[in-house]
Protein backbone atom coordinates (compact mmCIF):
# COMPACT_ATOMS: atom_id res chain seq x y z
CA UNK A 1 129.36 90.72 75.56
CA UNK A 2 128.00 90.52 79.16
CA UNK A 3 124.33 88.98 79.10
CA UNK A 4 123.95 91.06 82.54
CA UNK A 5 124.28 94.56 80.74
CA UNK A 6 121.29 93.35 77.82
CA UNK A 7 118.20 91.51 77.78
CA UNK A 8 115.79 90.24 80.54
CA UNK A 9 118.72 91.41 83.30
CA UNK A 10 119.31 94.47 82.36
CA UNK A 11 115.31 95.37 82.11
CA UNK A 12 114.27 93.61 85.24
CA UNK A 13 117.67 95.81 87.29
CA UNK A 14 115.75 99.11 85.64
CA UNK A 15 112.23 97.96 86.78
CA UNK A 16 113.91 97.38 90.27
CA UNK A 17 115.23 101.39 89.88
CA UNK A 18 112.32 102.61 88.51
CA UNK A 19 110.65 100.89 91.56
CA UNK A 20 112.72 102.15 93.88
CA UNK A 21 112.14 105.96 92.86
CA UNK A 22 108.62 105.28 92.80
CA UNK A 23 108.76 104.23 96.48
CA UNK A 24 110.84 107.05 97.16
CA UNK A 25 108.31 109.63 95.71
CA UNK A 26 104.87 107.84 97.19
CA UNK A 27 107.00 108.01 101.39
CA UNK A 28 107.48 111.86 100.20
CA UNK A 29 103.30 112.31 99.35
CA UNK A 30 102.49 110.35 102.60
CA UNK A 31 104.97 112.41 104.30
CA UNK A 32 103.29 115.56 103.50
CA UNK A 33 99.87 114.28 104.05
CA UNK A 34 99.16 116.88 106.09
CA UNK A 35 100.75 120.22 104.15
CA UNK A 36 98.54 122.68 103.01
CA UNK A 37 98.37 123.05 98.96
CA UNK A 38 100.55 119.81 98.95
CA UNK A 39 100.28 117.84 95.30
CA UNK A 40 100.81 114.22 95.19
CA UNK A 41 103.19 113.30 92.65
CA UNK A 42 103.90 110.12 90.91
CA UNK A 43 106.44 108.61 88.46
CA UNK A 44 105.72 108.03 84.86
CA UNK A 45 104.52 104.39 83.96
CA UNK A 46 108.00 101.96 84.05
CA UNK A 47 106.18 100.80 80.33
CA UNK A 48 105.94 104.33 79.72
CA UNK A 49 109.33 105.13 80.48
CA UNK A 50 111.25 101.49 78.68
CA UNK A 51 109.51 102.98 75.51
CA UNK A 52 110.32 106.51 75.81
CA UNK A 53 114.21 105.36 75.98
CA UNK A 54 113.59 102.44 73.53
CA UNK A 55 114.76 100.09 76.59
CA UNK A 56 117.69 99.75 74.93
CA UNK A 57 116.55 97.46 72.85
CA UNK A 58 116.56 96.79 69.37
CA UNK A 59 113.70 97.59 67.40
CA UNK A 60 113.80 94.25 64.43
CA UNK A 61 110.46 94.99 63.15
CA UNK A 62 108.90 97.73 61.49
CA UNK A 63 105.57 96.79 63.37
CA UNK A 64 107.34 97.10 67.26
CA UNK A 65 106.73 100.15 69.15
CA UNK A 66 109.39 103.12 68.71
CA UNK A 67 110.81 105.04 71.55
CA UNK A 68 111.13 108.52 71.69
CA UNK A 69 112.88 110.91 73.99
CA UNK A 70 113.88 110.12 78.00
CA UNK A 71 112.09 109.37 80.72
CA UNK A 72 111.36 112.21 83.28
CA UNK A 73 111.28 112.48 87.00
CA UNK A 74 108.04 112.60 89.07
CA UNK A 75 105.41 114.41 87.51
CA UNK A 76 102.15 115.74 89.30
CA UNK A 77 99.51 112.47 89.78
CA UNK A 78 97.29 113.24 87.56
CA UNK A 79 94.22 111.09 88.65
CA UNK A 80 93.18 113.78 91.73
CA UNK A 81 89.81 113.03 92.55
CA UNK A 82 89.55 115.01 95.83
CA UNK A 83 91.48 117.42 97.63
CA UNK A 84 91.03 118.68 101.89
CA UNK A 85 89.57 122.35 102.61
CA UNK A 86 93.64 123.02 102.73
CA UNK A 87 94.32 122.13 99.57
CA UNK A 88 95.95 119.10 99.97
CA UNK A 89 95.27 116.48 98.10
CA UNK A 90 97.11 113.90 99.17
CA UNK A 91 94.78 110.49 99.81
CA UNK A 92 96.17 108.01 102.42
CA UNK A 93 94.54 105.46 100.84
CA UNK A 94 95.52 105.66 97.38
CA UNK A 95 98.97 106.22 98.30
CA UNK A 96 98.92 102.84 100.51
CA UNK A 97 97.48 100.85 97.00
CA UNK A 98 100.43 102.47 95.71
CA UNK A 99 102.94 101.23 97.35
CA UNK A 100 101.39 97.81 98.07
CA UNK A 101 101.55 97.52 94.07
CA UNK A 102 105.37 98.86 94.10
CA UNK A 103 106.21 96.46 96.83
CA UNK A 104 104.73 93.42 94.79
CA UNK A 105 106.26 94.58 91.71
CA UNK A 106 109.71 95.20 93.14
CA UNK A 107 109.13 91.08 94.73
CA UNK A 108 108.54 90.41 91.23
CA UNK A 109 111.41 91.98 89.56
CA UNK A 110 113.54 90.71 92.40
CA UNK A 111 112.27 86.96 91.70
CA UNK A 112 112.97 87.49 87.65
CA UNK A 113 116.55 88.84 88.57
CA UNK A 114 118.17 86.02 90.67
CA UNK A 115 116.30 83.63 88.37
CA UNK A 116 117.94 84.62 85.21
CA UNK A 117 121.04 85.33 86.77
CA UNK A 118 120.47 81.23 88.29
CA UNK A 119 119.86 80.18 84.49
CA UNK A 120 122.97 81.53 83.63
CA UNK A 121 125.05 80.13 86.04
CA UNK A 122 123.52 76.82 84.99
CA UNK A 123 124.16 77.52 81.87
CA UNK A 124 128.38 78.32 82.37
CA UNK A 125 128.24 75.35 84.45
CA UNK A 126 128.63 76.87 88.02
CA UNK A 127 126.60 76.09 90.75
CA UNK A 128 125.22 78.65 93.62
């Protein structure tokens, strides 16, 4: 069995996926900032989305959380406060929070990552 394809890997190489569609969808609502009717859109929660396809984990107690169904794609953001005389409602600003909080989670994931991966390379006995 390879420890990279289950566990903390294999969750922490989705978050980094999940992360990276996420940043891909926020550049496309700041890139159409200025588009009439535009609709910022914004991926499902990565929690959200590990339960909805059960994470592939195993569920070992009646009491855990059960996953049902898959994950979609970007989905309309549905905290729109304002929108421009245009339609547009696209906000710089919450975008920008956005991807500030991507870009720390994705340093995050990153961190976990090469850490486990270091533990078990410890762990077989091989160094670097």
């Amino acid at each position: 069995m390879d420890p990279t394809q289950t566990g903390p890997i294999a969750i922490a190489e989705r978050r980094l996926h999940w992360l990276e569609a996420r940043q891909r969808v926020l550049a496309q609502n700041m890139a159409n900032l200025d588009t009439p009717g535009y609709r910022p859109s914004d991926l499902r929660p990565f929690a959200e989305t590990l339960a909805r396809t059960n994470g592939g984990l195993t569920r070992s107690n009646p009491l855990h959380l059960v996953g049902v169904g898959q994950a979609g794609n970007a989905r309309p953001d549905r905290q729109l406060v304002e929108r421009t005389p245009d339609g547009n409602g696209v906000s710089l600003e919450d975008q920008s929070l956005k991807v500030a909080d991507t870009d720390t989670a994705h340093a995050l994931a990153i961190s976990l990552h090469r850490r486990f991966l270091t533990m078990f390379r410890t762990a077989l006995g091989r160094q670097g």
